[in-house]
PDB file of N, CA and C in Angstrom:
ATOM      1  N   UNK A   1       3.252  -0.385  -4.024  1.00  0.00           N
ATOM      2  CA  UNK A   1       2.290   0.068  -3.039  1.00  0.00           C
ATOM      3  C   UNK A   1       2.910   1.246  -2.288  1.00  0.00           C
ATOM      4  N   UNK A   2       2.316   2.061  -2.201  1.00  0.00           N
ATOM      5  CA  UNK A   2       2.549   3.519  -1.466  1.00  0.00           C
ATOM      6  C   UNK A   2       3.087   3.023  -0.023  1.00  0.00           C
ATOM      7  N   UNK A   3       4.408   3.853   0.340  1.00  0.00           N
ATOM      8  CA  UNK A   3       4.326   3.748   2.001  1.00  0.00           C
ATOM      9  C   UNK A   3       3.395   4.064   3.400  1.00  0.00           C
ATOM     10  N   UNK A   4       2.732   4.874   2.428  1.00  0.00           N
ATOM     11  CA  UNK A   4       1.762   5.148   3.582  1.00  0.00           C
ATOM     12  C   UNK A   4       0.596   4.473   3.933  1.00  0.00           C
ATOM     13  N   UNK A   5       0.311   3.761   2.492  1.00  0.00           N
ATOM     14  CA  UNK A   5      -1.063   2.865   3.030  1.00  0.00           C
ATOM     15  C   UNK A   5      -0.174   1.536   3.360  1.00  0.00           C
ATOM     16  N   UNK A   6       0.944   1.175   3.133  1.00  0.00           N
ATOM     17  CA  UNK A   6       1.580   0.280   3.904  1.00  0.00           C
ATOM     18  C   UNK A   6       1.498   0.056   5.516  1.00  0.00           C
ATOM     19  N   UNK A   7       2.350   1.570   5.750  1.00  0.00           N
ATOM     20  CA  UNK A   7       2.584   1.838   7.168  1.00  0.00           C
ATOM     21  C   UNK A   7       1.383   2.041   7.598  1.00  0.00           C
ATOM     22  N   UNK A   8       0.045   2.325   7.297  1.00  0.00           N
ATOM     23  CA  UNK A   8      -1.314   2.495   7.779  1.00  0.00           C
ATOM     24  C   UNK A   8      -1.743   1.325   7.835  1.00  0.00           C
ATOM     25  N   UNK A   9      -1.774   0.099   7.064  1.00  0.00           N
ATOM     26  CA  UNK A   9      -2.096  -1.515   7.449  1.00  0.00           C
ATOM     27  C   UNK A   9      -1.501  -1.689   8.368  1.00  0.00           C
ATOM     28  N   UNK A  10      -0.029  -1.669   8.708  1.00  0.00           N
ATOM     29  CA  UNK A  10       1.216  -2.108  10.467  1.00  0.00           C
ATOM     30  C   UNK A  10       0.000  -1.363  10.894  1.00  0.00           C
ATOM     31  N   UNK A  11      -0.160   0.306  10.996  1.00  0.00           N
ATOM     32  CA  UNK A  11      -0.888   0.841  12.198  1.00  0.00           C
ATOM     33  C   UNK A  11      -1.863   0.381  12.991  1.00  0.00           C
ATOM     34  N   UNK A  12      -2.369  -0.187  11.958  1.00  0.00           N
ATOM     35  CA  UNK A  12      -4.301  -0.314  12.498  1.00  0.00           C
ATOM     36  C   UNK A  12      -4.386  -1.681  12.898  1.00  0.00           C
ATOM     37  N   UNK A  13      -3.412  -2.684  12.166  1.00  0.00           N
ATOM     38  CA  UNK A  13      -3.236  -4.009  13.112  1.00  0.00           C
ATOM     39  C   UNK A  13      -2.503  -3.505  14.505  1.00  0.00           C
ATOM     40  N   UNK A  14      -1.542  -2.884  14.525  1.00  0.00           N
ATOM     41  CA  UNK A  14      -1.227  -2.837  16.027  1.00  0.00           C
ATOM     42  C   UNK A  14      -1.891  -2.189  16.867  1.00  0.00           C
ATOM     43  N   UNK A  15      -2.830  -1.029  16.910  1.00  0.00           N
ATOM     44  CA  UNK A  15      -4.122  -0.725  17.329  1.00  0.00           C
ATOM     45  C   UNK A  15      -5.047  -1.523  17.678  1.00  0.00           C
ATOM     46  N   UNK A  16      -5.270  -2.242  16.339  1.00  0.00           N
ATOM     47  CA  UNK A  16      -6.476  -3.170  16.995  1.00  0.00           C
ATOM     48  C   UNK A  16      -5.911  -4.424  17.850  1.00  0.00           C
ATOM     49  N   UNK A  17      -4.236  -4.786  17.538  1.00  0.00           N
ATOM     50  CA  UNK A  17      -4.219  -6.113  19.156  1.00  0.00           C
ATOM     51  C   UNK A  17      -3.888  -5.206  19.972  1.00  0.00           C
ATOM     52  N   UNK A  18      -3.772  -3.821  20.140  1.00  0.00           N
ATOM     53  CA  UNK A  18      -3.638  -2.970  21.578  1.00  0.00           C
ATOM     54  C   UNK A  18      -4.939  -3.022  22.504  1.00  0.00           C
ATOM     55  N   UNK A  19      -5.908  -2.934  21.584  1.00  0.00           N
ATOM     56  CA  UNK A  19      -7.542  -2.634  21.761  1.00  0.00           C
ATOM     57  C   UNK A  19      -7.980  -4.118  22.781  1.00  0.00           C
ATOM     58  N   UNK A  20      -7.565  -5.048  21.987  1.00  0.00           N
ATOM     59  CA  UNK A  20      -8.197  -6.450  21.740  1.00  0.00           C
ATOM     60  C   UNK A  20      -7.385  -6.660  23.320  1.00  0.00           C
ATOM     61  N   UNK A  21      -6.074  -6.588  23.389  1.00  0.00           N
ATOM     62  CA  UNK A  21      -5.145  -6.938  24.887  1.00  0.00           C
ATOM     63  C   UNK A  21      -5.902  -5.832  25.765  1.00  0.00           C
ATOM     64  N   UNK A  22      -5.865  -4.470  25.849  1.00  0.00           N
ATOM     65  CA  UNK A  22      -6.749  -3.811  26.891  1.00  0.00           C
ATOM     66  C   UNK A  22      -7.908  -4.619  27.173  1.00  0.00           C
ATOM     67  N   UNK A  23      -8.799  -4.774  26.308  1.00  0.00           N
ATOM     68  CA  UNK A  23     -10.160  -5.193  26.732  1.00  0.00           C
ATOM     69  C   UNK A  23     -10.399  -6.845  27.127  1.00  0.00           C
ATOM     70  N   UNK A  24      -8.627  -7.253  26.991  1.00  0.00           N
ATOM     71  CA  UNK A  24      -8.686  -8.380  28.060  1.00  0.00           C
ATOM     72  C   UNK A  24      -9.216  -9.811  27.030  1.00  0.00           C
ATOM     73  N   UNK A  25      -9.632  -9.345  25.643  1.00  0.00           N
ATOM     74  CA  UNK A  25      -9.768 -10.621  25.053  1.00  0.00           C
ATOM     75  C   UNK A  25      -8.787 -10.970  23.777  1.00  0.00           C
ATOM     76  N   UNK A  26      -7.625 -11.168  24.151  1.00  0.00           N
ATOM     77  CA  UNK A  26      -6.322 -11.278  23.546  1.00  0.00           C
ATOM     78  C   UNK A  26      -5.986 -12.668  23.990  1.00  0.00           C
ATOM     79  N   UNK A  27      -6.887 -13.611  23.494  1.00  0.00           N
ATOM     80  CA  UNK A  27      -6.721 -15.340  23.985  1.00  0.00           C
ATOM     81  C   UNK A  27      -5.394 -15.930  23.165  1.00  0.00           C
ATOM     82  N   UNK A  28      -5.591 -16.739  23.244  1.00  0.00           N
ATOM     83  CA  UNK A  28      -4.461 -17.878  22.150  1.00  0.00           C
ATOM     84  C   UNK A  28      -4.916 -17.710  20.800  1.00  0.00           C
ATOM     85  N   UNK A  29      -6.011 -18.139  20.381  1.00  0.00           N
ATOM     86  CA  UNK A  29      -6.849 -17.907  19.701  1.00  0.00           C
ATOM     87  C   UNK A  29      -6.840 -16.816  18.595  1.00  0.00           C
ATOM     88  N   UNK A  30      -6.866 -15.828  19.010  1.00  0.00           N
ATOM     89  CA  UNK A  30      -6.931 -14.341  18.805  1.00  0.00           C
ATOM     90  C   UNK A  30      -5.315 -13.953  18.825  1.00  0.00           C
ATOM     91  N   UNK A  31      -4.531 -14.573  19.313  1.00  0.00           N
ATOM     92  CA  UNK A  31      -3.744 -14.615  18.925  1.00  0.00           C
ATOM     93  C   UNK A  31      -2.734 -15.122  17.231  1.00  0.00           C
ATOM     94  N   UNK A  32      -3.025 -16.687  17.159  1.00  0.00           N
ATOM     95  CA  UNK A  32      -2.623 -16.758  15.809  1.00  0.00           C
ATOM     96  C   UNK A  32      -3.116 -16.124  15.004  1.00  0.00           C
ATOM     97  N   UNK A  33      -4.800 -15.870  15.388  1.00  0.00           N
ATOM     98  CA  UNK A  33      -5.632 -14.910  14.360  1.00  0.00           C
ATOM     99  C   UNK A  33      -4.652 -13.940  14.122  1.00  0.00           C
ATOM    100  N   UNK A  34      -4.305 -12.750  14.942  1.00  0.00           N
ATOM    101  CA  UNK A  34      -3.465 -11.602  14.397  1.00  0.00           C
ATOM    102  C   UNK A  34      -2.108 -12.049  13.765  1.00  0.00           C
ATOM    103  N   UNK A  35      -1.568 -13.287  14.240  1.00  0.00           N
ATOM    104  CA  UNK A  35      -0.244 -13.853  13.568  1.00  0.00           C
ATOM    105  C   UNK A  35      -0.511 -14.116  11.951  1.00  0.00           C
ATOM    106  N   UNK A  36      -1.664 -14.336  11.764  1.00  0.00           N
ATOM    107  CA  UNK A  36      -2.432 -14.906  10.466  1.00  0.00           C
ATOM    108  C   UNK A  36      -1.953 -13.427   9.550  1.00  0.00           C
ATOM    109  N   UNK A  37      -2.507 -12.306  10.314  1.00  0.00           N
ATOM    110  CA  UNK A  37      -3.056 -11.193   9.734  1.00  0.00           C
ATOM    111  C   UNK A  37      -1.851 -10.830   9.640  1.00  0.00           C
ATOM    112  N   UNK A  38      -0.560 -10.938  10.535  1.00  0.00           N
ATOM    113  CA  UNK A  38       0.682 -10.204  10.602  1.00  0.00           C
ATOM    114  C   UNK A  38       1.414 -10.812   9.222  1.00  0.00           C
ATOM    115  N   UNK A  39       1.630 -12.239   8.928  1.00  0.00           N
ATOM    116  CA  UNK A  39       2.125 -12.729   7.894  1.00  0.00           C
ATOM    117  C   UNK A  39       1.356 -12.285   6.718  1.00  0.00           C
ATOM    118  N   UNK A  40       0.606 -11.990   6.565  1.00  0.00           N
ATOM    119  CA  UNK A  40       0.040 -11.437   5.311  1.00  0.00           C
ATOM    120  C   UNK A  40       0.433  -9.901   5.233  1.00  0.00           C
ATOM    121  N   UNK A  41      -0.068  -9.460   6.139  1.00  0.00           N
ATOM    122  CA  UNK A  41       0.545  -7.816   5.777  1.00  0.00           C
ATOM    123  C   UNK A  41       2.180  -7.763   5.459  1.00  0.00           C
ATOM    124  N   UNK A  42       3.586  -9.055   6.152  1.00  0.00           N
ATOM    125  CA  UNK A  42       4.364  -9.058   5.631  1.00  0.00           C
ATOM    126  C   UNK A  42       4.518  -9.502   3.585  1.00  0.00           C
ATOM    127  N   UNK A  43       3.469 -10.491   3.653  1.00  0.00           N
ATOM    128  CA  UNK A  43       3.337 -10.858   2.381  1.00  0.00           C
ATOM    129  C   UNK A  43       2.875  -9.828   1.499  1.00  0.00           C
ATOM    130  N   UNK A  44       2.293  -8.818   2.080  1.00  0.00           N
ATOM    131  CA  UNK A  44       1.404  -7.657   0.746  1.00  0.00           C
ATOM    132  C   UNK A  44       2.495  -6.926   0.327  1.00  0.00           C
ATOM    133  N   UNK A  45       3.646  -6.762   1.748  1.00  0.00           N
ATOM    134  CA  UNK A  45       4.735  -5.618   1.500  1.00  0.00           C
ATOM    135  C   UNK A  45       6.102  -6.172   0.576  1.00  0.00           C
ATOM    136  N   UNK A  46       6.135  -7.649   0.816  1.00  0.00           N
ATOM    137  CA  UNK A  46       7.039  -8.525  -0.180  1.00  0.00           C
ATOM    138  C   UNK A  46       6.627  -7.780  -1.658  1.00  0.00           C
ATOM    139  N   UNK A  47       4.804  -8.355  -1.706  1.00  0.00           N
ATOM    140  CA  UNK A  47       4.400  -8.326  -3.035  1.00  0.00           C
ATOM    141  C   UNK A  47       4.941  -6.856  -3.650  1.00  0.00           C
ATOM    142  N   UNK A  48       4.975  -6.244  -3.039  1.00  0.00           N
ATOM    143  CA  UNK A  48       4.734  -4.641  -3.103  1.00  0.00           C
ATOM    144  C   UNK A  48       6.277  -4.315  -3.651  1.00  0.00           C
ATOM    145  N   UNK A  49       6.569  -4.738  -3.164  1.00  0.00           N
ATOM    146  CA  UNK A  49       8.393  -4.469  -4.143  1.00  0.00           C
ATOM    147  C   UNK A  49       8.930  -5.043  -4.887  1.00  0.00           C
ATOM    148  N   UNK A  50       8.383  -6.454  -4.925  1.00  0.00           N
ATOM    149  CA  UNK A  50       8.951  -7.205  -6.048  1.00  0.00           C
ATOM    150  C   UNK A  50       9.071  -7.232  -7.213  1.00  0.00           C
ATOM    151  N   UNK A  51       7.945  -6.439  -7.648  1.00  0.00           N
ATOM    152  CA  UNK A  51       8.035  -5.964  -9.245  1.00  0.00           C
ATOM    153  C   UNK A  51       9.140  -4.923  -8.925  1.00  0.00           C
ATOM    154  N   UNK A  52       9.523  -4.237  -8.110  1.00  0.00           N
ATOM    155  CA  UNK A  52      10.326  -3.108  -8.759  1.00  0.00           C
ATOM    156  C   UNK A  52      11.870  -3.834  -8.692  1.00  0.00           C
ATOM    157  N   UNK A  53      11.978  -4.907  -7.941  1.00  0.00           N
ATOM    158  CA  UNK A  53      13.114  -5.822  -7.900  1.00  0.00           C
ATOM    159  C   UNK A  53      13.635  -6.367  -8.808  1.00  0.00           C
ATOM    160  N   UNK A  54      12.793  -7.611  -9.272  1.00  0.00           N
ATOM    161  CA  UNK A  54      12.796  -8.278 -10.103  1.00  0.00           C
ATOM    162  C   UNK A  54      12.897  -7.857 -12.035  1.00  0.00           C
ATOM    163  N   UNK A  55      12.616  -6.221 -11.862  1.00  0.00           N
ATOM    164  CA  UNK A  55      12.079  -6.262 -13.726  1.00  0.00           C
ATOM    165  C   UNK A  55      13.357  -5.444 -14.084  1.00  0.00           C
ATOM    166  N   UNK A  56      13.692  -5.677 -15.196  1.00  0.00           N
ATOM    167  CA  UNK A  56      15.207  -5.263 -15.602  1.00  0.00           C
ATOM    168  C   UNK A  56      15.124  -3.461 -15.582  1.00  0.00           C
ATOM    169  N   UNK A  57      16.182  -3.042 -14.896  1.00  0.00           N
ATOM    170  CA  UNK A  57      16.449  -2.033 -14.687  1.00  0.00           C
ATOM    171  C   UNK A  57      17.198  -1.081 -16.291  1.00  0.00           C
ATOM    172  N   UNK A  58      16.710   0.362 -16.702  1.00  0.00           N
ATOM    173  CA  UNK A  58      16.670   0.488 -17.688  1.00  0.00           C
ATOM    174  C   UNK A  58      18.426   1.498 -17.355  1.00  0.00           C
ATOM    175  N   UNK A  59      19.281   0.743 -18.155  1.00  0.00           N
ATOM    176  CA  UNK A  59      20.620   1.972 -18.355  1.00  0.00           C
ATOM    177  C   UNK A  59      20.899   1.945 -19.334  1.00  0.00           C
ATOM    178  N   UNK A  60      21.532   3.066 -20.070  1.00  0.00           N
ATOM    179  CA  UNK A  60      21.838   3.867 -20.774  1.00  0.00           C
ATOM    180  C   UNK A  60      23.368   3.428 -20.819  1.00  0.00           C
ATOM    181  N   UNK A  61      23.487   2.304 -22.654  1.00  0.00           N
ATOM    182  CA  UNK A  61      24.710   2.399 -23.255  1.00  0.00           C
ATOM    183  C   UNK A  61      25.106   2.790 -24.339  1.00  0.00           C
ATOM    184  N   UNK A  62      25.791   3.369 -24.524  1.00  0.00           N
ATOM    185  CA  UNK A  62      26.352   3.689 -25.676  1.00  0.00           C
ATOM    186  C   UNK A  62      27.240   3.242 -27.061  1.00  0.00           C
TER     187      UNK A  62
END
């Protein structure tokens, strides 16, 4: 996954609980909700490298 649409998912979640705490409805609630949303965007970025981790790296023997 590209860094930038990575770092653009972090963005727009932390925008929107900036939004959500200004306008004062940043409950408990709305809280795990974004905790929900935060563990997954960690989970997309796991997903996102693991193939390049995990798959055998190609070198050159002779």
């Amino acid at each position: 996954m590209p860094l930038k649409i990575y770092a653009g998912v972090w963005l727009l979640g932390i925008v929107a609980v900036f939004i959500t705490y200004l306008t004062g409805n940043f409950t408990p609630p709305v809280a795990v909700f974004f905790g929900f949303l935060s563990f997954g965007a960690i989970f997309m970025g796991i997903m996102g490298v693991l193939p390049m981790t995990v798959s055998p790296h190609h070198t050159h023997h002779e």
